[in-house]
PDB file of N, CA and C in Angstrom:
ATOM      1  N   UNK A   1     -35.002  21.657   3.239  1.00  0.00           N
ATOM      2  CA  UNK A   1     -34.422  22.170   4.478  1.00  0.00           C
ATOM      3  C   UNK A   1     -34.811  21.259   5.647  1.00  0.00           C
ATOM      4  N   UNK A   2     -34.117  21.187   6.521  1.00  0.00           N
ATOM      5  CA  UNK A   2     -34.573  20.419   7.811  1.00  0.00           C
ATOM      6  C   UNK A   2     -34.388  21.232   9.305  1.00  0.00           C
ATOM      7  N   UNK A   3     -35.244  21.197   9.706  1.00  0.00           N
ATOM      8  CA  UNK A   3     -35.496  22.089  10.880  1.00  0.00           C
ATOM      9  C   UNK A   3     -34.077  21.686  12.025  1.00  0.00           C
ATOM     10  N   UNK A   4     -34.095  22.715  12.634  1.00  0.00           N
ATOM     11  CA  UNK A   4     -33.098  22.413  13.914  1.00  0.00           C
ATOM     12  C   UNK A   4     -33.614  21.574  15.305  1.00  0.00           C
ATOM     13  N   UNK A   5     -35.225  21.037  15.290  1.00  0.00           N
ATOM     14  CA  UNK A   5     -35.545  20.483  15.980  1.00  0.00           C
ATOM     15  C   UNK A   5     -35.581  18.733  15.853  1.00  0.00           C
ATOM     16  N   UNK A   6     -35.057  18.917  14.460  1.00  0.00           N
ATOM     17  CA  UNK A   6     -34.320  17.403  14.143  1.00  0.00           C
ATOM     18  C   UNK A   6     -33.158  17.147  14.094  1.00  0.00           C
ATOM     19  N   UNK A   7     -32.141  17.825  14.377  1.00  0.00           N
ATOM     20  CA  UNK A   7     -30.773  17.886  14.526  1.00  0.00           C
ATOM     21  C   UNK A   7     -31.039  17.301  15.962  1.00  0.00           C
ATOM     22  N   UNK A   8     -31.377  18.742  16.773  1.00  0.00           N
ATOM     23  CA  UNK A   8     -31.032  18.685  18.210  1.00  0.00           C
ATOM     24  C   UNK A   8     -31.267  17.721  18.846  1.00  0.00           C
ATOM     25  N   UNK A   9     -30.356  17.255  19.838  1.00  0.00           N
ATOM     26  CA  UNK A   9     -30.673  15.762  21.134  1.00  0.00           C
ATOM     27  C   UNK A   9     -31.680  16.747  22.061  1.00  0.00           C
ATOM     28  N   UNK A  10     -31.471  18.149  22.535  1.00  0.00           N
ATOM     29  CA  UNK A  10     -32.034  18.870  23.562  1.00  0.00           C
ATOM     30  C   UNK A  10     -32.149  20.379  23.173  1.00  0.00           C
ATOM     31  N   UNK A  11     -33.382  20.773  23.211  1.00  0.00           N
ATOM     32  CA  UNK A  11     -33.382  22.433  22.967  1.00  0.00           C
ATOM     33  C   UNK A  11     -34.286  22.988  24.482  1.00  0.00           C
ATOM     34  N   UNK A  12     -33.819  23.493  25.298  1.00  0.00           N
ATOM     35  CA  UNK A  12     -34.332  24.111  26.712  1.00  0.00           C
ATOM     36  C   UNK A  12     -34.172  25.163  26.798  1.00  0.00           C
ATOM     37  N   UNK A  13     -35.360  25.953  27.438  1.00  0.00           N
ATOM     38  CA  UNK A  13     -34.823  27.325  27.993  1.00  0.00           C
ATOM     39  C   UNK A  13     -34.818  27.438  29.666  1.00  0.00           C
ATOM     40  N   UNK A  14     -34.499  28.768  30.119  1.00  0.00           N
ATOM     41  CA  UNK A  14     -34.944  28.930  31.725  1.00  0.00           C
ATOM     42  C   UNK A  14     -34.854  30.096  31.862  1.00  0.00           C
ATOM     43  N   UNK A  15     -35.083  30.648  32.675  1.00  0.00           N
ATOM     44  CA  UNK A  15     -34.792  31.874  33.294  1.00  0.00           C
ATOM     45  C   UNK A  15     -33.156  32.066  33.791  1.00  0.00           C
ATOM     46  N   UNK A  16     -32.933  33.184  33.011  1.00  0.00           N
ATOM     47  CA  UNK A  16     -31.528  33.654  33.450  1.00  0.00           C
ATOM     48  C   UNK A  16     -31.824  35.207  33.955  1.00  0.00           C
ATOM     49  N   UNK A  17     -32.170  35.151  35.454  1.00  0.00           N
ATOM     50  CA  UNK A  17     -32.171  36.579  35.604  1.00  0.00           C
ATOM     51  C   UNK A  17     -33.341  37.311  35.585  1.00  0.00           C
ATOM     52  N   UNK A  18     -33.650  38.192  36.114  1.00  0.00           N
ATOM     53  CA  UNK A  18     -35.045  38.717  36.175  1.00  0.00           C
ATOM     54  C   UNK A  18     -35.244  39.155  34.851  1.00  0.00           C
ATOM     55  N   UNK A  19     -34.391  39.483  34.044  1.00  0.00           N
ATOM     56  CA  UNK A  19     -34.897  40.314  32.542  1.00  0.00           C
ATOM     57  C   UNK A  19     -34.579  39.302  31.179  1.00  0.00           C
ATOM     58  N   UNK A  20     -34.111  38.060  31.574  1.00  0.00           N
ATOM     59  CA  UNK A  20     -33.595  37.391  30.159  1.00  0.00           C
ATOM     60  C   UNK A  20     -33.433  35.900  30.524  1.00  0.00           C
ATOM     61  N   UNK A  21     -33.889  35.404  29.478  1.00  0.00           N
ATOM     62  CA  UNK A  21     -33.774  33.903  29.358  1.00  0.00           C
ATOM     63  C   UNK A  21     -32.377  33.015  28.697  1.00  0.00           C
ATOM     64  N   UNK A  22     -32.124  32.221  28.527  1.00  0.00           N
ATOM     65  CA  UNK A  22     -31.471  31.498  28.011  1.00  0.00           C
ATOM     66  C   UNK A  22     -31.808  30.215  27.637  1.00  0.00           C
ATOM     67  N   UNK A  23     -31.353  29.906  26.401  1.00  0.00           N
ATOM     68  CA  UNK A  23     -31.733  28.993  25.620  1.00  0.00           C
ATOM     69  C   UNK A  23     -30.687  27.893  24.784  1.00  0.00           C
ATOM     70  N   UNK A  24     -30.592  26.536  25.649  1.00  0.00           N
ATOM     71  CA  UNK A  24     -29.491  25.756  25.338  1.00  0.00           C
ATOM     72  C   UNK A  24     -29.859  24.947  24.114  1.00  0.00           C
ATOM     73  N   UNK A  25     -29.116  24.720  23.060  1.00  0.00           N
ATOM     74  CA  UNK A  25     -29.417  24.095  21.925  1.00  0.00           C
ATOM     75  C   UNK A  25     -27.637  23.159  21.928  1.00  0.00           C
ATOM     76  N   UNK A  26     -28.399  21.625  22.365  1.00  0.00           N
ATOM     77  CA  UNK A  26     -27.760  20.846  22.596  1.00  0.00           C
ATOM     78  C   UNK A  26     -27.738  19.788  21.524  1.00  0.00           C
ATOM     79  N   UNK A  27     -26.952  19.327  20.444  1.00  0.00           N
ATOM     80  CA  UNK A  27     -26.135  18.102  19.711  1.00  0.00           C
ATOM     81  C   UNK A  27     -26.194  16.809  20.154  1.00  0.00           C
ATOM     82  N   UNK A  28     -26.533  15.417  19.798  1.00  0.00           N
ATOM     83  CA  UNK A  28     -26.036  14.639  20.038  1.00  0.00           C
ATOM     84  C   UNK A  28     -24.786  14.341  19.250  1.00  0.00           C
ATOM     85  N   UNK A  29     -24.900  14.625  17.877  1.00  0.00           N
ATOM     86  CA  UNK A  29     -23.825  13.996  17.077  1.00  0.00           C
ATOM     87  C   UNK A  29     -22.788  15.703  16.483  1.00  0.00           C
ATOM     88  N   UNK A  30     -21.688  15.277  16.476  1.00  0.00           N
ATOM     89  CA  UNK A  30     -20.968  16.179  16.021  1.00  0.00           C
ATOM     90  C   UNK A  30     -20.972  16.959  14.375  1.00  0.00           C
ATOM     91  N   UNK A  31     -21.205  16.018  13.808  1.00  0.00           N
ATOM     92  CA  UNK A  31     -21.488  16.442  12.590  1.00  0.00           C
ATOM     93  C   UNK A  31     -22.840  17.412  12.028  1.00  0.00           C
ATOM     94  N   UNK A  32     -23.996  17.201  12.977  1.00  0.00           N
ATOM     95  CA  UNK A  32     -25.160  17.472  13.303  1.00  0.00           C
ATOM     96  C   UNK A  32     -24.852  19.257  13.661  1.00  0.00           C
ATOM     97  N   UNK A  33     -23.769  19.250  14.930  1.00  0.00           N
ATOM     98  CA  UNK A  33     -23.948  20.415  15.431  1.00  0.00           C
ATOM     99  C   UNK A  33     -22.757  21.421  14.397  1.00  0.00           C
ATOM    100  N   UNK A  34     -21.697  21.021  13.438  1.00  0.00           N
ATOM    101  CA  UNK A  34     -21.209  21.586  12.777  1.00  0.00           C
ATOM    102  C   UNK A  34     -21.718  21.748  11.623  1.00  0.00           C
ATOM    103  N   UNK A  35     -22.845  21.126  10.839  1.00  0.00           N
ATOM    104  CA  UNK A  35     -23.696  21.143  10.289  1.00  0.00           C
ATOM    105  C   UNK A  35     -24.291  22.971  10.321  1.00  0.00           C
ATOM    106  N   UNK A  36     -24.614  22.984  11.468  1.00  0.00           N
ATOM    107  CA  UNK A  36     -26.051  24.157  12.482  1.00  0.00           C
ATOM    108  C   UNK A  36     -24.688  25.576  12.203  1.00  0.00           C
ATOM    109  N   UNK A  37     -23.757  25.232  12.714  1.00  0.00           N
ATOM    110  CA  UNK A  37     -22.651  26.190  12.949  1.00  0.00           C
ATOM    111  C   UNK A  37     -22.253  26.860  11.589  1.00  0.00           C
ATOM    112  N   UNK A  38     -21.872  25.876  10.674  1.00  0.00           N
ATOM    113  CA  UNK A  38     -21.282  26.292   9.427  1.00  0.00           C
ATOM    114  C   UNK A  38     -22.745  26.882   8.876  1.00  0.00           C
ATOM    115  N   UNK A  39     -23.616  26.843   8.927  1.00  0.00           N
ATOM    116  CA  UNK A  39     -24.889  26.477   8.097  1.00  0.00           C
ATOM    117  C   UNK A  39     -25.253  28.419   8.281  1.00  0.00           C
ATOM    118  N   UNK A  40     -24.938  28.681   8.985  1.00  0.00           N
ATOM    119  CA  UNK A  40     -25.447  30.067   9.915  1.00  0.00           C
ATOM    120  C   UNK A  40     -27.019  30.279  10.179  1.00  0.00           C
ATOM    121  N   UNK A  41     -27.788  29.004   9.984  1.00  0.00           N
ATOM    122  CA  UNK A  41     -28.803  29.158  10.522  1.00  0.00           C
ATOM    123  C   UNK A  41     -29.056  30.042  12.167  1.00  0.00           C
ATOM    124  N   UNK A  42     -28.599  29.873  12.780  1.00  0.00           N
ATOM    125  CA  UNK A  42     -28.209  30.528  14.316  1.00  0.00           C
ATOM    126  C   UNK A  42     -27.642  31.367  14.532  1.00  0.00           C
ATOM    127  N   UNK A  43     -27.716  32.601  14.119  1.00  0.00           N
ATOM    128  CA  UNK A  43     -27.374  34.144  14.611  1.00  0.00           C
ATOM    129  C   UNK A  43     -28.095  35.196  15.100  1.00  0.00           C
ATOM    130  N   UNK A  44     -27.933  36.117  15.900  1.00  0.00           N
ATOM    131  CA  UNK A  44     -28.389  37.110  16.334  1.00  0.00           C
ATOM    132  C   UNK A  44     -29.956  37.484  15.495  1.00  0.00           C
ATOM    133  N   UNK A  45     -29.367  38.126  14.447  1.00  0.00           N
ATOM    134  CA  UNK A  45     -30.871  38.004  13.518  1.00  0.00           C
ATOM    135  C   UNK A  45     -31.501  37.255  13.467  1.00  0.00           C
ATOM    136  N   UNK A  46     -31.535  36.032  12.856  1.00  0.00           N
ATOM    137  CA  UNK A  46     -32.343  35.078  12.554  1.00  0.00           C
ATOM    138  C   UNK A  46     -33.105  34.044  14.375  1.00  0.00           C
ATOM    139  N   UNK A  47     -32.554  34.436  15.303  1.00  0.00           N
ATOM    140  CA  UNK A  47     -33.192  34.436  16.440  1.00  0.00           C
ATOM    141  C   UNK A  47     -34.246  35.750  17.052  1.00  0.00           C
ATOM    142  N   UNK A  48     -33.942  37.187  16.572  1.00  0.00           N
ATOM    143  CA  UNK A  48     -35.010  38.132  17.024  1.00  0.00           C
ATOM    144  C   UNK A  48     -35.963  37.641  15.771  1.00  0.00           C
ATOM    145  N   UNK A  49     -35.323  37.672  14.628  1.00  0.00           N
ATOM    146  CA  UNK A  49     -36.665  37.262  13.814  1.00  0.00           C
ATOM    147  C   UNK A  49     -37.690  36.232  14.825  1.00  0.00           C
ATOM    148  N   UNK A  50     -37.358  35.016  15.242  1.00  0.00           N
ATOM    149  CA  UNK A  50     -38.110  34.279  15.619  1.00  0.00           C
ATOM    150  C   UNK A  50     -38.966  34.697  16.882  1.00  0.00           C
ATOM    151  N   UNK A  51     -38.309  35.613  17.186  1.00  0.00           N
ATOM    152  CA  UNK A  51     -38.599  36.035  18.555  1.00  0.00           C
ATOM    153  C   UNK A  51     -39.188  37.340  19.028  1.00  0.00           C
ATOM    154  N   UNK A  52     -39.188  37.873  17.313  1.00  0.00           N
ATOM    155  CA  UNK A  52     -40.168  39.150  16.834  1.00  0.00           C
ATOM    156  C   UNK A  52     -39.540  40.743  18.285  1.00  0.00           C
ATOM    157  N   UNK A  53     -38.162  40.242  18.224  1.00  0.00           N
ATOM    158  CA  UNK A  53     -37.244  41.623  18.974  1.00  0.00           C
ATOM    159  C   UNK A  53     -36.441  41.815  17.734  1.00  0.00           C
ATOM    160  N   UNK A  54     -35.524  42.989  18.552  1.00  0.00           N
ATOM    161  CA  UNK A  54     -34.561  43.324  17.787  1.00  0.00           C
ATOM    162  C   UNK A  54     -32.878  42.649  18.097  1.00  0.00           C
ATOM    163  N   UNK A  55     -32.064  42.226  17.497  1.00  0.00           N
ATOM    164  CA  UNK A  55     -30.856  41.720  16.945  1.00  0.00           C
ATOM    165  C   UNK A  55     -29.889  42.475  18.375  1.00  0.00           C
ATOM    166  N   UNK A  56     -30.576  43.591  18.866  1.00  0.00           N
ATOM    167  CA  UNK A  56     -29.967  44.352  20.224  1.00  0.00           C
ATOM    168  C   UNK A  56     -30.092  43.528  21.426  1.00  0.00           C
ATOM    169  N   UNK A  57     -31.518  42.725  21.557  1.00  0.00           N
ATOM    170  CA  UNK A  57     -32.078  42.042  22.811  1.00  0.00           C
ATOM    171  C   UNK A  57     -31.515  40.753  22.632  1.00  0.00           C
ATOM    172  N   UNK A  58     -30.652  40.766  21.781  1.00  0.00           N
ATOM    173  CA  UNK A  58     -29.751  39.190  22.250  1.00  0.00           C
ATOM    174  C   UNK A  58     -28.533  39.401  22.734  1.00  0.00           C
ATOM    175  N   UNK A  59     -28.605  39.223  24.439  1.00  0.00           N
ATOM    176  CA  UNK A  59     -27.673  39.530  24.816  1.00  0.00           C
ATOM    177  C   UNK A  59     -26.337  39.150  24.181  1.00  0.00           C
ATOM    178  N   UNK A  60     -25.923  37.453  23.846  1.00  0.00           N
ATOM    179  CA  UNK A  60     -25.014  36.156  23.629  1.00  0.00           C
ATOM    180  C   UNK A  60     -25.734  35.365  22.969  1.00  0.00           C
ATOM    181  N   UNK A  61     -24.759  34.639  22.109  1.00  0.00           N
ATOM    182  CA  UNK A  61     -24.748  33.783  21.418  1.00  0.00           C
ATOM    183  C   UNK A  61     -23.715  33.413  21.187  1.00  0.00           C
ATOM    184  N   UNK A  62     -23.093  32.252  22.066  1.00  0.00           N
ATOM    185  CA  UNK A  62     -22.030  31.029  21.783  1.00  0.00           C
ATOM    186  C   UNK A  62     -21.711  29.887  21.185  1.00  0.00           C
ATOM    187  N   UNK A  63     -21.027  29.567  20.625  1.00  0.00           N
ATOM    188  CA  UNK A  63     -21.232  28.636  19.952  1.00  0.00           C
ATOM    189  C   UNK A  63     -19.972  27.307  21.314  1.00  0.00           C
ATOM    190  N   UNK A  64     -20.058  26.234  21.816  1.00  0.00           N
ATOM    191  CA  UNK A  64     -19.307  25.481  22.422  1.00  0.00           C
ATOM    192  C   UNK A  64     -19.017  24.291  21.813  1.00  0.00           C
ATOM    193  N   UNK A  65     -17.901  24.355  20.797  1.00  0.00           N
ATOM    194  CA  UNK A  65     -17.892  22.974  20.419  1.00  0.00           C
ATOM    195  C   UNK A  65     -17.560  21.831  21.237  1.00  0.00           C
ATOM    196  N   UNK A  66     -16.649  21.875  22.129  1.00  0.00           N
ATOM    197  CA  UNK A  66     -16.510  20.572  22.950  1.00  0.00           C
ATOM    198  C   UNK A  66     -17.959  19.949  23.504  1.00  0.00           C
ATOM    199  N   UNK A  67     -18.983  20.737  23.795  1.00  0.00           N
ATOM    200  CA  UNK A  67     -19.982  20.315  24.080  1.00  0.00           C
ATOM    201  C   UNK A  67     -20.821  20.380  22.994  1.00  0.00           C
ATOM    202  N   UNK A  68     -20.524  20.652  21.909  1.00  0.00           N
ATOM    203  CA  UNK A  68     -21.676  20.117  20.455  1.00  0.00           C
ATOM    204  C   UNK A  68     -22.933  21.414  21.248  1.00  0.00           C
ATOM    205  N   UNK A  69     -22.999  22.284  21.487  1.00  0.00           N
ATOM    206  CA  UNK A  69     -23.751  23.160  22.371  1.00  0.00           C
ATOM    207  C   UNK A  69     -23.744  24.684  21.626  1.00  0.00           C
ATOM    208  N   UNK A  70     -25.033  25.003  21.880  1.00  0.00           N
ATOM    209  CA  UNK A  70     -25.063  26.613  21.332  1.00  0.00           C
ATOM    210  C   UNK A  70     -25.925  27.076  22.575  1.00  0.00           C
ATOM    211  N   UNK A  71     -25.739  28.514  23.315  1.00  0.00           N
ATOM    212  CA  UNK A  71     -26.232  28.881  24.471  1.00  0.00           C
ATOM    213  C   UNK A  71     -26.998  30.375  23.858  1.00  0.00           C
ATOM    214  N   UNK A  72     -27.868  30.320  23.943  1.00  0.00           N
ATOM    215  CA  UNK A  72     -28.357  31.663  23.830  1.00  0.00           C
ATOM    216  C   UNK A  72     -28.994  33.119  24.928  1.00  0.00           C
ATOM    217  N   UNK A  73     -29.194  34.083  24.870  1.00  0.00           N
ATOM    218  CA  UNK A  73     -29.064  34.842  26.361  1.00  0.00           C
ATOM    219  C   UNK A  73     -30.213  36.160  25.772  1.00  0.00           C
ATOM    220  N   UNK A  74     -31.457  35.741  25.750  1.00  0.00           N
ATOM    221  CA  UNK A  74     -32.275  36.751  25.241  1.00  0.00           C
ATOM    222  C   UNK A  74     -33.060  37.807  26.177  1.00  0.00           C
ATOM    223  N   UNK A  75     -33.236  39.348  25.421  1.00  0.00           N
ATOM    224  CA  UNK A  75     -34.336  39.930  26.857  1.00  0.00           C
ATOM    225  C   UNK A  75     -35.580  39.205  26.613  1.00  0.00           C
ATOM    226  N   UNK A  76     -35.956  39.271  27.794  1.00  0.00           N
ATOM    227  CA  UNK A  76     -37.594  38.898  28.088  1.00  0.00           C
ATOM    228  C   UNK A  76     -38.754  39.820  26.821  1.00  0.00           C
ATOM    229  N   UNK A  77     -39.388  39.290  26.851  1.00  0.00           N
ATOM    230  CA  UNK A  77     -40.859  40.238  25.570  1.00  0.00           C
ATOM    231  C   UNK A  77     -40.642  41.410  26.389  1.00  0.00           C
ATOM    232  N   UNK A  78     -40.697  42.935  25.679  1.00  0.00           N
ATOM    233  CA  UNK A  78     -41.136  43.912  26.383  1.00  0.00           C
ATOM    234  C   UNK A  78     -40.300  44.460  27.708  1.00  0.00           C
ATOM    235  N   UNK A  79     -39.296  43.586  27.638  1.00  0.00           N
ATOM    236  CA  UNK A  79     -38.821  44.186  29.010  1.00  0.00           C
ATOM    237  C   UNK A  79     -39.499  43.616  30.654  1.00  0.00           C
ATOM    238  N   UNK A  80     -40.472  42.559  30.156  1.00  0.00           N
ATOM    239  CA  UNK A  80     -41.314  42.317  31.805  1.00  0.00           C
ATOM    240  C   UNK A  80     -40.291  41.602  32.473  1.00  0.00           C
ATOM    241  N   UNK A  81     -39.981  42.207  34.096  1.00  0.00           N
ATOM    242  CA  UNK A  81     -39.520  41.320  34.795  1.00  0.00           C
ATOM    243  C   UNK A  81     -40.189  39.848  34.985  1.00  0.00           C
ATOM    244  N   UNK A  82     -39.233  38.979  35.352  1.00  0.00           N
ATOM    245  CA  UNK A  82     -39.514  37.701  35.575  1.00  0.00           C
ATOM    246  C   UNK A  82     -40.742  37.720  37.019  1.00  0.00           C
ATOM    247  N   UNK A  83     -41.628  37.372  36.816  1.00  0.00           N
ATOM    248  CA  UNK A  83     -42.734  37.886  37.834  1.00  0.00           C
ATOM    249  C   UNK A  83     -43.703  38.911  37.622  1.00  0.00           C
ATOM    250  N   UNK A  84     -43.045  39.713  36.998  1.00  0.00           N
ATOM    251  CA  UNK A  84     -44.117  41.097  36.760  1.00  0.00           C
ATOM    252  C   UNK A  84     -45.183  40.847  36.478  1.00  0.00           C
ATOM    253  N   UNK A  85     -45.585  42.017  36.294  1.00  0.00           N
ATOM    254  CA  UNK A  85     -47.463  41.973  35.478  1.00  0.00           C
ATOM    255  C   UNK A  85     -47.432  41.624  34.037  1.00  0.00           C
ATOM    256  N   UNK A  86     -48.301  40.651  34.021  1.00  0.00           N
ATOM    257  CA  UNK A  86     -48.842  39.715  32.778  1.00  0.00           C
ATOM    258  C   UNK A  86     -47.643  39.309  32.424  1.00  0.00           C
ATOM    259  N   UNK A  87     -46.690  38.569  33.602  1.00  0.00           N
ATOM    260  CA  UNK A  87     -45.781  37.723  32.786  1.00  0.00           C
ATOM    261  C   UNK A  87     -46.231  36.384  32.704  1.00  0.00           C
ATOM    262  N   UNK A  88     -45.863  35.637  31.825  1.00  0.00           N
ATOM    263  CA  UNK A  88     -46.828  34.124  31.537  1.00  0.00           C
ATOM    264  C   UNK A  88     -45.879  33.088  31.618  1.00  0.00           C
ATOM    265  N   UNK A  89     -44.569  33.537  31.564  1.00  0.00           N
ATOM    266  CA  UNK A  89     -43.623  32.209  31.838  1.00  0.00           C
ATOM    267  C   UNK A  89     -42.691  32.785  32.705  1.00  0.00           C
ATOM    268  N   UNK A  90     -43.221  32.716  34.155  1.00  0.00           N
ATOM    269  CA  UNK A  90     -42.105  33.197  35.282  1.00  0.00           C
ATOM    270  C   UNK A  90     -40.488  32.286  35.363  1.00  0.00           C
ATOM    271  N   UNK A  91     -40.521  31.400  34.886  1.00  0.00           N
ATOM    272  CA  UNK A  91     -39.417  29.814  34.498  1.00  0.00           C
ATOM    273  C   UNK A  91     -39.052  30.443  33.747  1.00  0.00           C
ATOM    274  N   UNK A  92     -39.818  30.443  32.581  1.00  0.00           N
ATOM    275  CA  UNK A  92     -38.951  30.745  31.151  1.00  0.00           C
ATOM    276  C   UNK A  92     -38.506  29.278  30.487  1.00  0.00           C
ATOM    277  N   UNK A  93     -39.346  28.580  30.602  1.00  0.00           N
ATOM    278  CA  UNK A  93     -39.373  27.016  30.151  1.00  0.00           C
ATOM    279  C   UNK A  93     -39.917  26.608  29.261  1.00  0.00           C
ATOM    280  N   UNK A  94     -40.660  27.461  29.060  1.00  0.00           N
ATOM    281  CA  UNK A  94     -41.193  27.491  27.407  1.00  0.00           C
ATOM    282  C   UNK A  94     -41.055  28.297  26.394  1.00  0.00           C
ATOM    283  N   UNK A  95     -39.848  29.025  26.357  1.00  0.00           N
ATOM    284  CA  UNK A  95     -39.642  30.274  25.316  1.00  0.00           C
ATOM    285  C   UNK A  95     -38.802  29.597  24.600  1.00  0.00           C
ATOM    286  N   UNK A  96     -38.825  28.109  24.421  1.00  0.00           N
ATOM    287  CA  UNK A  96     -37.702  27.600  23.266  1.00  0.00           C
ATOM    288  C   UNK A  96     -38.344  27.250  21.891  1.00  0.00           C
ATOM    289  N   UNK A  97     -39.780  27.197  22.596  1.00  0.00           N
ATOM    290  CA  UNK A  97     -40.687  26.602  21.360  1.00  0.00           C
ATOM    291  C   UNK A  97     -40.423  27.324  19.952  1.00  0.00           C
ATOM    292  N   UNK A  98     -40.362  28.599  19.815  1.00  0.00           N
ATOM    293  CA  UNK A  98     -40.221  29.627  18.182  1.00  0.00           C
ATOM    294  C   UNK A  98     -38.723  28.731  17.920  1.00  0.00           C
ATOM    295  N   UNK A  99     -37.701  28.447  18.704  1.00  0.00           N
ATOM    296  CA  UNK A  99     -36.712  27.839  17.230  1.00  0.00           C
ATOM    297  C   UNK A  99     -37.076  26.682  16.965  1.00  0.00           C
ATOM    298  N   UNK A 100     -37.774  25.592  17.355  1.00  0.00           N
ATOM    299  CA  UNK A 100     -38.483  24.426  16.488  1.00  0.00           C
ATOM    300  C   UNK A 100     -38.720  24.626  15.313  1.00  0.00           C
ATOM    301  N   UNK A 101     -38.962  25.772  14.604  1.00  0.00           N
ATOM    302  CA  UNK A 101     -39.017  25.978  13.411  1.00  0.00           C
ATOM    303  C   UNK A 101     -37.810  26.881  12.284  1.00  0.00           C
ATOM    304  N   UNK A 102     -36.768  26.883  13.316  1.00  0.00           N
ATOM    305  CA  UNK A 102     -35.689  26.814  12.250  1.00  0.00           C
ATOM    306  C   UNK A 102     -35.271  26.165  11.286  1.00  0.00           C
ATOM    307  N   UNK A 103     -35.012  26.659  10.475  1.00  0.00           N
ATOM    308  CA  UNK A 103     -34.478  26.053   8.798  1.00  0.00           C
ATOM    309  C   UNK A 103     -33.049  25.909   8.935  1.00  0.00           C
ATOM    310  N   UNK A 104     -32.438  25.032   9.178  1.00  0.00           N
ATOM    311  CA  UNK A 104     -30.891  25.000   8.614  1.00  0.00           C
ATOM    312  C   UNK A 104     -30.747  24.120   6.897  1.00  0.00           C
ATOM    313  N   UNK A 105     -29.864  24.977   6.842  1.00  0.00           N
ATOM    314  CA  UNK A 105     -29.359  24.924   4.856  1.00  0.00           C
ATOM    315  C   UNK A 105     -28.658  23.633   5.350  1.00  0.00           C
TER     316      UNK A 105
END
């Protein structure tokens, strides 16, 4: 198997919103990102798995082929607002790290 962090040219997250992040999983090569697509490594499930929620707290999941691009739209851990108490990534710039270890077939 080969992880999706060797496919990808760019995997980023940020803050979308006081309650949810988003998470761009960007292609350089086309074959690479239809590879990821056909493969179904990248669905609803197999992202709360990584992300230890439920398959409910993903808001979106797009797939953009003209841009070789997959966008993802997750709730925050727990529900903490962006800022709240004991939140640890007010950005949300580091919540991309758990799919580095995706498996695509």
């Amino acid at each position: 198997m080969t992880r999706i962090v060797d496919l990808a040219e760019v995997i980023r997250s940020q803050r979308a919103g006081i309650y949810c992040h988003s998470i761009d999983i960007v292609f350089r090569h086309r074959q690479d990102y239809e590879r990821v697509k056909a493969g179904g490594a990248v669905t609803q499930e197999s992202i709360a798995r990584l992300y230890h929620t439920s398959a409910e707290n993903i808001r979106s999941l797009e797939y953009f082929d003209a841009g070789k691009a997959i966008k993802i739209v997750l709730l925050r851990p727990g529900g903490t607002p962006s800022g709240g108490h004991q939140e640890t990534d007010v950005l949300g710039v580091s919540q991309y790290l758990p799919l580095e270890d995706l498996d695509v077939p």
